[in-house]
Structure formats: structure tokens, C-alpha cells
C-alpha atoms as a PDB file:
ATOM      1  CA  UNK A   1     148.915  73.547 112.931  1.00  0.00           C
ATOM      2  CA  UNK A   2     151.280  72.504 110.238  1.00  0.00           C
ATOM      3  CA  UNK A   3     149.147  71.490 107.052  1.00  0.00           C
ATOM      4  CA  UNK A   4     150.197  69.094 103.998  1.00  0.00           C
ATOM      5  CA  UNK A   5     153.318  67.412 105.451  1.00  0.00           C
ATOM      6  CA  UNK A   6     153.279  64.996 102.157  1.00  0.00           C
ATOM      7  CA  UNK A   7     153.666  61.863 103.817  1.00  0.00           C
ATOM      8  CA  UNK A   8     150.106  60.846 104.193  1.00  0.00           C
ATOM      9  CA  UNK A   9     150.352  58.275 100.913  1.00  0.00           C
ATOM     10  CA  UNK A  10     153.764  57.245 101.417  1.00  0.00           C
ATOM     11  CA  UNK A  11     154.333  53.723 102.904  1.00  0.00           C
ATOM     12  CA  UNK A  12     156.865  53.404 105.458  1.00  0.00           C
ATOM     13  CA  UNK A  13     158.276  50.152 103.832  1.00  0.00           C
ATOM     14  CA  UNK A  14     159.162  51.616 100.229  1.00  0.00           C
ATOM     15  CA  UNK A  15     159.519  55.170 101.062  1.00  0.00           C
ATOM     16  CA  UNK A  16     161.271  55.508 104.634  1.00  0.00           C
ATOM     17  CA  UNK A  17     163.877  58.243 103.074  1.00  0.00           C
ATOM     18  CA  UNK A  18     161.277  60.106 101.869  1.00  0.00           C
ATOM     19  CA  UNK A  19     158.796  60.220 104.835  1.00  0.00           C
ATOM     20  CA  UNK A  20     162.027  61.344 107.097  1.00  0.00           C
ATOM     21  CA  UNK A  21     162.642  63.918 104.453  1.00  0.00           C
ATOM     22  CA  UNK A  22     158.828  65.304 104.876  1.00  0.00           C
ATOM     23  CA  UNK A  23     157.971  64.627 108.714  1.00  0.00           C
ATOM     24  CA  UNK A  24     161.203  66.102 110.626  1.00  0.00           C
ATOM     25  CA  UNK A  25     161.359  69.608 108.616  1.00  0.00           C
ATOM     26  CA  UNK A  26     157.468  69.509 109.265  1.00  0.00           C
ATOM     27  CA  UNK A  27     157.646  68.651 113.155  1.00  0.00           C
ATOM     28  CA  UNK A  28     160.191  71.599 113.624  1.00  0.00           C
ATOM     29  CA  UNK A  29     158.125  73.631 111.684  1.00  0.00           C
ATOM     30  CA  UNK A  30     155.224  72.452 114.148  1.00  0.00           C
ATOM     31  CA  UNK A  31     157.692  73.530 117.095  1.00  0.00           C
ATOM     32  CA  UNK A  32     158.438  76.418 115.726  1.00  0.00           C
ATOM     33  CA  UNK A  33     155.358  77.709 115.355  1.00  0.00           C
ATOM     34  CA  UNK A  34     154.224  76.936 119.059  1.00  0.00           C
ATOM     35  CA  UNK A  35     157.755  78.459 120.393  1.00  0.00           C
ATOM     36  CA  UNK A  36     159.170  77.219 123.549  1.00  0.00           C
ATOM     37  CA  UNK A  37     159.823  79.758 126.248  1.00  0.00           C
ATOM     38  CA  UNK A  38     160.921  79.366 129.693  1.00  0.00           C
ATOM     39  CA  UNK A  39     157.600  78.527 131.055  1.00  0.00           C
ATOM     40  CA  UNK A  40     156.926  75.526 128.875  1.00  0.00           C
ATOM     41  CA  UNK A  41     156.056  72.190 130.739  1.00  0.00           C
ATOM     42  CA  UNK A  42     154.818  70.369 127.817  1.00  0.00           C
ATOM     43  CA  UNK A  43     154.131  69.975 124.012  1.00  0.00           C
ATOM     44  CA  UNK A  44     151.135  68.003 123.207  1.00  0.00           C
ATOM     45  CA  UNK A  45     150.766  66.547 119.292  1.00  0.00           C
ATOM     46  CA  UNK A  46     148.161  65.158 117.537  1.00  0.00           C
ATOM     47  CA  UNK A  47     148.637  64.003 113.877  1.00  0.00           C
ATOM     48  CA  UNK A  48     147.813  62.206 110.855  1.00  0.00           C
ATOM     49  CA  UNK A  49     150.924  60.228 110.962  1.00  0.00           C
ATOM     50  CA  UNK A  50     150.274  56.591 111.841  1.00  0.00           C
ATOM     51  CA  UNK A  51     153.068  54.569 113.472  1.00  0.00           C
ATOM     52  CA  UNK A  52     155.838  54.661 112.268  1.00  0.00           C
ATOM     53  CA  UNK A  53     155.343  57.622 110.702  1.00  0.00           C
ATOM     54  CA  UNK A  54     155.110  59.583 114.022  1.00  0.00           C
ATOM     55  CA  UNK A  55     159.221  58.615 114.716  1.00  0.00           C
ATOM     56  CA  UNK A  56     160.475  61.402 112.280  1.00  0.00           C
ATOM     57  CA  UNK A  57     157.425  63.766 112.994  1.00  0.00           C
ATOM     58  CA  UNK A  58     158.664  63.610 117.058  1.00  0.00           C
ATOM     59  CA  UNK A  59     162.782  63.987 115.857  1.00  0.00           C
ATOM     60  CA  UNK A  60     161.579  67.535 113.707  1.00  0.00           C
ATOM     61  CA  UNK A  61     159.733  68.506 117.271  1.00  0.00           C
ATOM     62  CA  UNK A  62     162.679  68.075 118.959  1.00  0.00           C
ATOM     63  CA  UNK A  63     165.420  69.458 116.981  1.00  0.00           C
ATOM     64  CA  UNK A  64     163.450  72.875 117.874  1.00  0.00           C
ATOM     65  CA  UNK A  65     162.068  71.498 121.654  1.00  0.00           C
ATOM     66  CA  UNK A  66     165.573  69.883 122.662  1.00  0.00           C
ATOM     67  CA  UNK A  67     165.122  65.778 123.189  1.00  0.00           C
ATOM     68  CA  UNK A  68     164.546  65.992 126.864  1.00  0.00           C
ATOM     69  CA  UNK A  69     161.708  68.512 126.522  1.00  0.00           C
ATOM     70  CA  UNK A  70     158.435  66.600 127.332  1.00  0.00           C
ATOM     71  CA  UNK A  71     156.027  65.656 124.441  1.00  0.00           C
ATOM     72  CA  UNK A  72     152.959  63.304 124.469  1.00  0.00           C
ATOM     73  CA  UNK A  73     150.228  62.744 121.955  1.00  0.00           C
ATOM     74  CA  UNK A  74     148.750  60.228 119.033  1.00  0.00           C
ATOM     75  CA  UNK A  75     148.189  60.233 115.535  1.00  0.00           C
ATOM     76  CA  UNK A  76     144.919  59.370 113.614  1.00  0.00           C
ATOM     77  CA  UNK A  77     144.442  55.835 112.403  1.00  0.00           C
ATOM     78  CA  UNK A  78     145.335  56.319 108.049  1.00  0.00           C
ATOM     79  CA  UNK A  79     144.449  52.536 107.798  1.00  0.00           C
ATOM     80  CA  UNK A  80     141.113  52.453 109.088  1.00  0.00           C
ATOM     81  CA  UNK A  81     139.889  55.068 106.150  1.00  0.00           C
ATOM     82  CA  UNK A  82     140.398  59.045 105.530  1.00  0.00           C
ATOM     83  CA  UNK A  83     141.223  60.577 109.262  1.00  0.00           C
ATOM     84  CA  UNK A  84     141.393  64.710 109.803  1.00  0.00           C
ATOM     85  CA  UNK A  85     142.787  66.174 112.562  1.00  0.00           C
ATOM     86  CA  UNK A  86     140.880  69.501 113.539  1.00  0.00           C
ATOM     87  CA  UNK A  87     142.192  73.154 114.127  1.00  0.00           C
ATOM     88  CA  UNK A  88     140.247  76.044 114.747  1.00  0.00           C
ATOM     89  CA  UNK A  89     136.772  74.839 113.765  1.00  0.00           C
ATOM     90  CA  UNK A  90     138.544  73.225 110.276  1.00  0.00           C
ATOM     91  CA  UNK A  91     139.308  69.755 109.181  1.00  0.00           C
ATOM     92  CA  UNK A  92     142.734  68.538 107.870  1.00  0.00           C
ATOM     93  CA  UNK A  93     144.221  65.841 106.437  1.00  0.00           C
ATOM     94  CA  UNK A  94     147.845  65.063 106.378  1.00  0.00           C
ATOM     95  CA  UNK A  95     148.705  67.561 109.080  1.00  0.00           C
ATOM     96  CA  UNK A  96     149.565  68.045 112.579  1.00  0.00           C
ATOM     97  CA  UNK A  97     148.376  69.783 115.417  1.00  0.00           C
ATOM     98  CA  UNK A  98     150.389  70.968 118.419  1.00  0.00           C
ATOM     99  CA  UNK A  99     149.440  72.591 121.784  1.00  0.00           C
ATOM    100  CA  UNK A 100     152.008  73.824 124.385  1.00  0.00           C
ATOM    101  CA  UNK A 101     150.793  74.092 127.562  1.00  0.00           C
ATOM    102  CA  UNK A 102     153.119  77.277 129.556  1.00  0.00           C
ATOM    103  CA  UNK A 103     152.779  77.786 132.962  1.00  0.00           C
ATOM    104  CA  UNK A 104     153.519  77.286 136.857  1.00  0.00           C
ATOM    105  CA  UNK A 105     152.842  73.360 137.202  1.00  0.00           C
ATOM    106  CA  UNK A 106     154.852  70.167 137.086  1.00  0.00           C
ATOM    107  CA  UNK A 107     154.535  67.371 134.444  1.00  0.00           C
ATOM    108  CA  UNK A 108     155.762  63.800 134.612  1.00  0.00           C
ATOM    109  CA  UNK A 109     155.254  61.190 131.684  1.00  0.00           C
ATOM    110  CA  UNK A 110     155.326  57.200 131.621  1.00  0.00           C
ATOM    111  CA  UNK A 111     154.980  55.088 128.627  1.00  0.00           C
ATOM    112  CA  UNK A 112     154.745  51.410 128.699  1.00  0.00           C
ATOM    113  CA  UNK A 113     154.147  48.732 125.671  1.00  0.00           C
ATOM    114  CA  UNK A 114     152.346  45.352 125.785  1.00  0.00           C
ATOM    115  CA  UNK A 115     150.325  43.330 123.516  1.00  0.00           C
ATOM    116  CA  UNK A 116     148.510  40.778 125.458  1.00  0.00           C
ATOM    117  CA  UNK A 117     145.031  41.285 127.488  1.00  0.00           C
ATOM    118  CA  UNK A 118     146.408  40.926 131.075  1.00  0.00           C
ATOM    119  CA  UNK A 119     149.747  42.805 130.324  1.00  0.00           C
ATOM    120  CA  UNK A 120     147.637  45.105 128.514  1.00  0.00           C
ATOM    121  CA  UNK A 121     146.037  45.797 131.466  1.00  0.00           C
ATOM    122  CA  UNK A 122     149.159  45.726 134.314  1.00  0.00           C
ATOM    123  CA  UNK A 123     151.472  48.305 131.989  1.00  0.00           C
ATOM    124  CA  UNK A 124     148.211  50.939 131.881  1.00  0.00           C
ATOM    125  CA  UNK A 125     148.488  50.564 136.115  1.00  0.00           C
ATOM    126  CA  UNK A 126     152.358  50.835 136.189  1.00  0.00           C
ATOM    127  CA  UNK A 127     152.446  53.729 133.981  1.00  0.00           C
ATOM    128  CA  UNK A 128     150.097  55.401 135.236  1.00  0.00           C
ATOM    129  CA  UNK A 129     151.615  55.072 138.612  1.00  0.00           C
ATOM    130  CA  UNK A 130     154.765  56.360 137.459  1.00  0.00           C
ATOM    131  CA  UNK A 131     153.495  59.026 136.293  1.00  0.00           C
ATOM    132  CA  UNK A 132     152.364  59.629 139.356  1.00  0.00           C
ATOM    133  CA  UNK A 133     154.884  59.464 141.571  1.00  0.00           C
ATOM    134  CA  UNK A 134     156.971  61.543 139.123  1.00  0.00           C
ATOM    135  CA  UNK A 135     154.944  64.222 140.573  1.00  0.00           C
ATOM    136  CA  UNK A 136     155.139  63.518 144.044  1.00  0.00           C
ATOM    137  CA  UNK A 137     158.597  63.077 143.631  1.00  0.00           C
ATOM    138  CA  UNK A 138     158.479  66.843 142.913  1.00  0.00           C
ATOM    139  CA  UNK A 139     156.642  67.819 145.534  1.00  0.00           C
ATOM    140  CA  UNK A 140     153.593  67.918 143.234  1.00  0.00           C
ATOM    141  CA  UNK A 141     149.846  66.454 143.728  1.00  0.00           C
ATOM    142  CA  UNK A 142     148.225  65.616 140.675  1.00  0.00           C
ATOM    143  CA  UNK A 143     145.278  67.613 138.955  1.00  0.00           C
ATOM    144  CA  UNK A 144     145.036  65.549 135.900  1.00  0.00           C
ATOM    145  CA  UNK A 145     146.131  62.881 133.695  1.00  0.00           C
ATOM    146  CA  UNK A 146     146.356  62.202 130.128  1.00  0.00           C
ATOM    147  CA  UNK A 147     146.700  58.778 128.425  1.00  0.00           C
ATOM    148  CA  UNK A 148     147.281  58.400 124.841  1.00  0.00           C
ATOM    149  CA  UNK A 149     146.670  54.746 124.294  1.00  0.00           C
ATOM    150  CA  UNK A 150     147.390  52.172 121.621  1.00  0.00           C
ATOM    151  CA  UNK A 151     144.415  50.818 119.722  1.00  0.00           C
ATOM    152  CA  UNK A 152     145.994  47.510 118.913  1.00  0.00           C
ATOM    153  CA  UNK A 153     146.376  47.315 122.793  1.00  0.00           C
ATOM    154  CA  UNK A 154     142.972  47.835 122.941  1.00  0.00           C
ATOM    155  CA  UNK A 155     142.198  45.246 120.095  1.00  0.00           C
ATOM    156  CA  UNK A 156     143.861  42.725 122.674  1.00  0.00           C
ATOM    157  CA  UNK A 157     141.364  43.335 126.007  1.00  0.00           C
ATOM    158  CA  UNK A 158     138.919  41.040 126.423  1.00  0.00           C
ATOM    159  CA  UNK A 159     136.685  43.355 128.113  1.00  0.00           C
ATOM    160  CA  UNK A 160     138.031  47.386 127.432  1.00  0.00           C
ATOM    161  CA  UNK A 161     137.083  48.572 130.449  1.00  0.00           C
ATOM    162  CA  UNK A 162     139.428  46.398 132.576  1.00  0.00           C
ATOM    163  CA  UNK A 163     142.122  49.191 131.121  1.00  0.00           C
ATOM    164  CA  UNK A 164     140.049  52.279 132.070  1.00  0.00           C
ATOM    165  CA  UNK A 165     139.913  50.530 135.742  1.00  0.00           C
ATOM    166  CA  UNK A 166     143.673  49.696 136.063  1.00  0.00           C
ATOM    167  CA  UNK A 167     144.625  53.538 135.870  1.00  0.00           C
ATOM    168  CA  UNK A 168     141.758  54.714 138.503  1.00  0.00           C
ATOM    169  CA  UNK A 169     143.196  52.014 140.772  1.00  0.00           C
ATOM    170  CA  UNK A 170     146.570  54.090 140.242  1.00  0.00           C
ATOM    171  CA  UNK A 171     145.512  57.754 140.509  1.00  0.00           C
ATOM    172  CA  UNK A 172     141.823  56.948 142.020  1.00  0.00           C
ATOM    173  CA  UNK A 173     137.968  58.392 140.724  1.00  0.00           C
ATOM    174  CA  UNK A 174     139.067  61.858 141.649  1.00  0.00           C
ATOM    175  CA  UNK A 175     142.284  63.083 139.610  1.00  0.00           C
ATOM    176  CA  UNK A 176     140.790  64.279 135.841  1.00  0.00           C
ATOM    177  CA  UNK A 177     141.306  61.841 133.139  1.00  0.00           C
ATOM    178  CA  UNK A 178     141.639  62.501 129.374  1.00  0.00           C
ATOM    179  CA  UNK A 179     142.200  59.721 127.300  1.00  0.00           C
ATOM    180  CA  UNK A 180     141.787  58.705 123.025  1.00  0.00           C
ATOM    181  CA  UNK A 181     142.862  55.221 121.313  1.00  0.00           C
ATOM    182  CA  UNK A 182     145.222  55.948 118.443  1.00  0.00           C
ATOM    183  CA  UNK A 183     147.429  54.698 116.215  1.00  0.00           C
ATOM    184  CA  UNK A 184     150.831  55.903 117.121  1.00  0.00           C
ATOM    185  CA  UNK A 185     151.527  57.554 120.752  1.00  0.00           C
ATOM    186  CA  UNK A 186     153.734  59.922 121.772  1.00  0.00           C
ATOM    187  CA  UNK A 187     155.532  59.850 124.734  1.00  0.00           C
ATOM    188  CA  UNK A 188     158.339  58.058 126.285  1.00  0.00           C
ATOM    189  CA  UNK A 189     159.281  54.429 124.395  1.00  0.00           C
ATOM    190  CA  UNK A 190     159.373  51.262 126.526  1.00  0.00           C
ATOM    191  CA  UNK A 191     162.420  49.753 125.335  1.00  0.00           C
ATOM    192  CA  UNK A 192     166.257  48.411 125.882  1.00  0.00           C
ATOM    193  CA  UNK A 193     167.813  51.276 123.473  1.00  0.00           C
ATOM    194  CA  UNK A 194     166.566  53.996 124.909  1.00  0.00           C
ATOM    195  CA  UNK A 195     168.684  56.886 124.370  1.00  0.00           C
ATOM    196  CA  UNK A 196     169.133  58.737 128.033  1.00  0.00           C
ATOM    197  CA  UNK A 197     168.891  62.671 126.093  1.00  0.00           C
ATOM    198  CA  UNK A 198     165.448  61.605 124.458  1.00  0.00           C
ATOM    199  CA  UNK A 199     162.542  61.595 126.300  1.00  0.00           C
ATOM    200  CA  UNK A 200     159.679  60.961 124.052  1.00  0.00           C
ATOM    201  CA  UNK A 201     159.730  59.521 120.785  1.00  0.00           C
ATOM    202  CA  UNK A 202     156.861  57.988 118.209  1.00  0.00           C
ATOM    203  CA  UNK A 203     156.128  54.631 118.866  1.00  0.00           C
ATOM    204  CA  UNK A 204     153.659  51.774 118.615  1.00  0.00           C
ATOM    205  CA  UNK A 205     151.936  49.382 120.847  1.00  0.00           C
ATOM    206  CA  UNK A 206     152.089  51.817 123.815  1.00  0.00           C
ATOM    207  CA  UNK A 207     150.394  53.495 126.702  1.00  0.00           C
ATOM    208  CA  UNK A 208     151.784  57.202 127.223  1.00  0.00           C
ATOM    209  CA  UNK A 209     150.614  59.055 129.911  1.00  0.00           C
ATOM    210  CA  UNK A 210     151.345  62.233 131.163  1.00  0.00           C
ATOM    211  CA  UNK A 211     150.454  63.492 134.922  1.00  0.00           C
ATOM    212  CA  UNK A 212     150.106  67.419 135.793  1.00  0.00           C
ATOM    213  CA  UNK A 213     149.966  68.834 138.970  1.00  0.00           C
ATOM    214  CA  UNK A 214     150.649  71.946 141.345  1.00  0.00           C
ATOM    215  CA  UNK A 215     152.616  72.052 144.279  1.00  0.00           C
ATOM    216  CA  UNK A 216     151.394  72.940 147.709  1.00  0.00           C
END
């Protein structure tokens, strides 16, 4: 856990300098922390840094991680009223949580971004798909999925369970599923610039969901 980043009053739109200066050293102090060994499949991160606070947060992870090291998670909603993230049986504000998980498994992510009910809808069943066959790519079947979602994508469903249904239709009633709504995801970004050496960065308006699975 990395407490009191000191960017939870700062406003993107007057302080951006500022909030880079606070949330990278903070995110590779978050990395550091963790440490990455040679059985690490994937860094999970949970924080109190709404979108698009969770961009610089995600750089400081990776300037310790490497950018093509795999990292999905969501940050608490600041806007909606005083959020906590919780570690160890405390609450915190203004601080972020990481987990990495170490072991013999495979992981493949997918993030996709849409703002309308029925696209809403299609990107949660094409990401979750690709997450999917990311694993069977590598020979892996899959034990259980994660999805960090947006909660402005949710704000757009006409009925919220028509998103919950789209992913089982990709990886069925069987395969564990995990998800939260938040308000800045983790994971790989759905768009044109996407820098080939990054794999996951903070973003808005996305699903990101991350598959794990053994091989046979």
C-alpha cells in the first residue's frame, strides 16, 4: 500500500504538472514495494486516483514493472463523495493498493472503450473474448476472469445486466468472474496511439479484463 500520494485535491485541469509530479514517484514506490521477480504474471492496482489521475499513477508502476509487464485495476470514484481504499483491515484515503499475483499460470488482458448502451454491451463480449483466446493461444484454459469496468459505461445501459450477460456468452456460467464499476480502469487502452512497448495504461470509459488460466 502506498499512503498519502497528495494528489487527491488536485484537479487535473489546473494542476496536471503537479499530479504527474505526485502519482509516478508514488506508483514506483507502489512497484517497488510489491517487487517483481521472475514468477510475476500480473500486478493488480486499486486506487483513489480517478481518471485521469490513474495515467501518471500506471507510468510510476511501470518505470519499476517495465511497460509491457501486465497491470489491470480501477480507482475509487473522488467525485461521487470521500472514497477509501482498504489494506489490511484499515481504511485510506488518497492511496493505492497493489497486489502481484507470482506463480505458474498464464494471463492475457483486453480492454475496450464505448459509451453507448449497445456498444456498451458488444466491447464487454469482444474483450472478454480476447482475453480469452489470449489464453488459448498459449495453450492455456481459463480459471478465471477479472473485469474492471467503467461506471460511466454503466451509466449508459439501459438495463445493467445486459453487460454481465455479454461476457458469460464469451467465457460461459462456469469460468470465475470478479468484477467492480470504477472510475478509472487499468488495463490495456483502446485507442489509435497506442504505443506497441506499453501494455496497460490509466484510462477512462473502458472495460479491462484480464483472463488467468493453467495449462494442461
Amino acid at each position: 500500500c502506498q499512503k498519502d500520494l497528495g494528489a487527491s485535491k488536485l484537479i487535473p485541469a489546473e494542476h496536471a504538472a503537479e499530479i504527474r509530479a505526485k502519482l509516478i514517484p508514488g506508483g514506483a514506490e507502489l512497484a517497488r514495494q510489491l517487487g517483481k521477480t521472475d514468477a510475476s504474471r500480473l500486478m493488480i492496482v486499486v486506487a483513489d486516483a480517478h481518471s485521469p489521475k490513474n495515467g501518471p499513477l500506471v507510468e510510476g508502476v511501470q518505470s519499476v514493472t517495465g511497460g509491457e509487464f501486465p497491470i489491470l485495476g480501477g480507482c475509487a470514484d473522488k467525485n461521487a463523495g470521500q472514497t477509501f481504499v482498504y489494506f489490511c483491515g484499515e481504511m485510506f484515503t488518497d492511496a493505492a493498493v497493489g497486489l502481484m499475483l507470482s506463480g505458474d499460470f498464464t494471463v492475457a488482458l483486453a480492454g475496450r472503450s464505448a459509451k453507448e448502451n449497445s456498444k456498451v454491451i458488444a466491447t464487454a463480449r469482444q474483450g472478454a473474448t480476447e482475453a480469452l483466446k489470449g489464453l488459448a493461444d498459449a495453450g492455456a484454459r481459463p480459471a478465471v476472469v477479472l473485469a474492471f469496468d467503467c461506471a460511466g459505461r454503466k451509466g449508459k445501459l439501459k438495463n445493467v445486466g445486459d453487460e454481465l450477460a455479454a461476457i458469460q456468452q464469451a467465457i460461459g456460467t462456469k469460468v470465475a468472474l470478479y468484477g467492480s464499476y470504477n472510475a478509472g480502469e487499468i488495463g490495456p487502452p483502446d485507442v489509435t496511439d497506442k504505443d506497441p512497448a506499453v501494455l496497460s495504461r490509466g484510462m477512462g470509459w473502458h472495460i479491462m479484463i484480464g483472463a488467468i488460466g493453467w495449462s494442461d
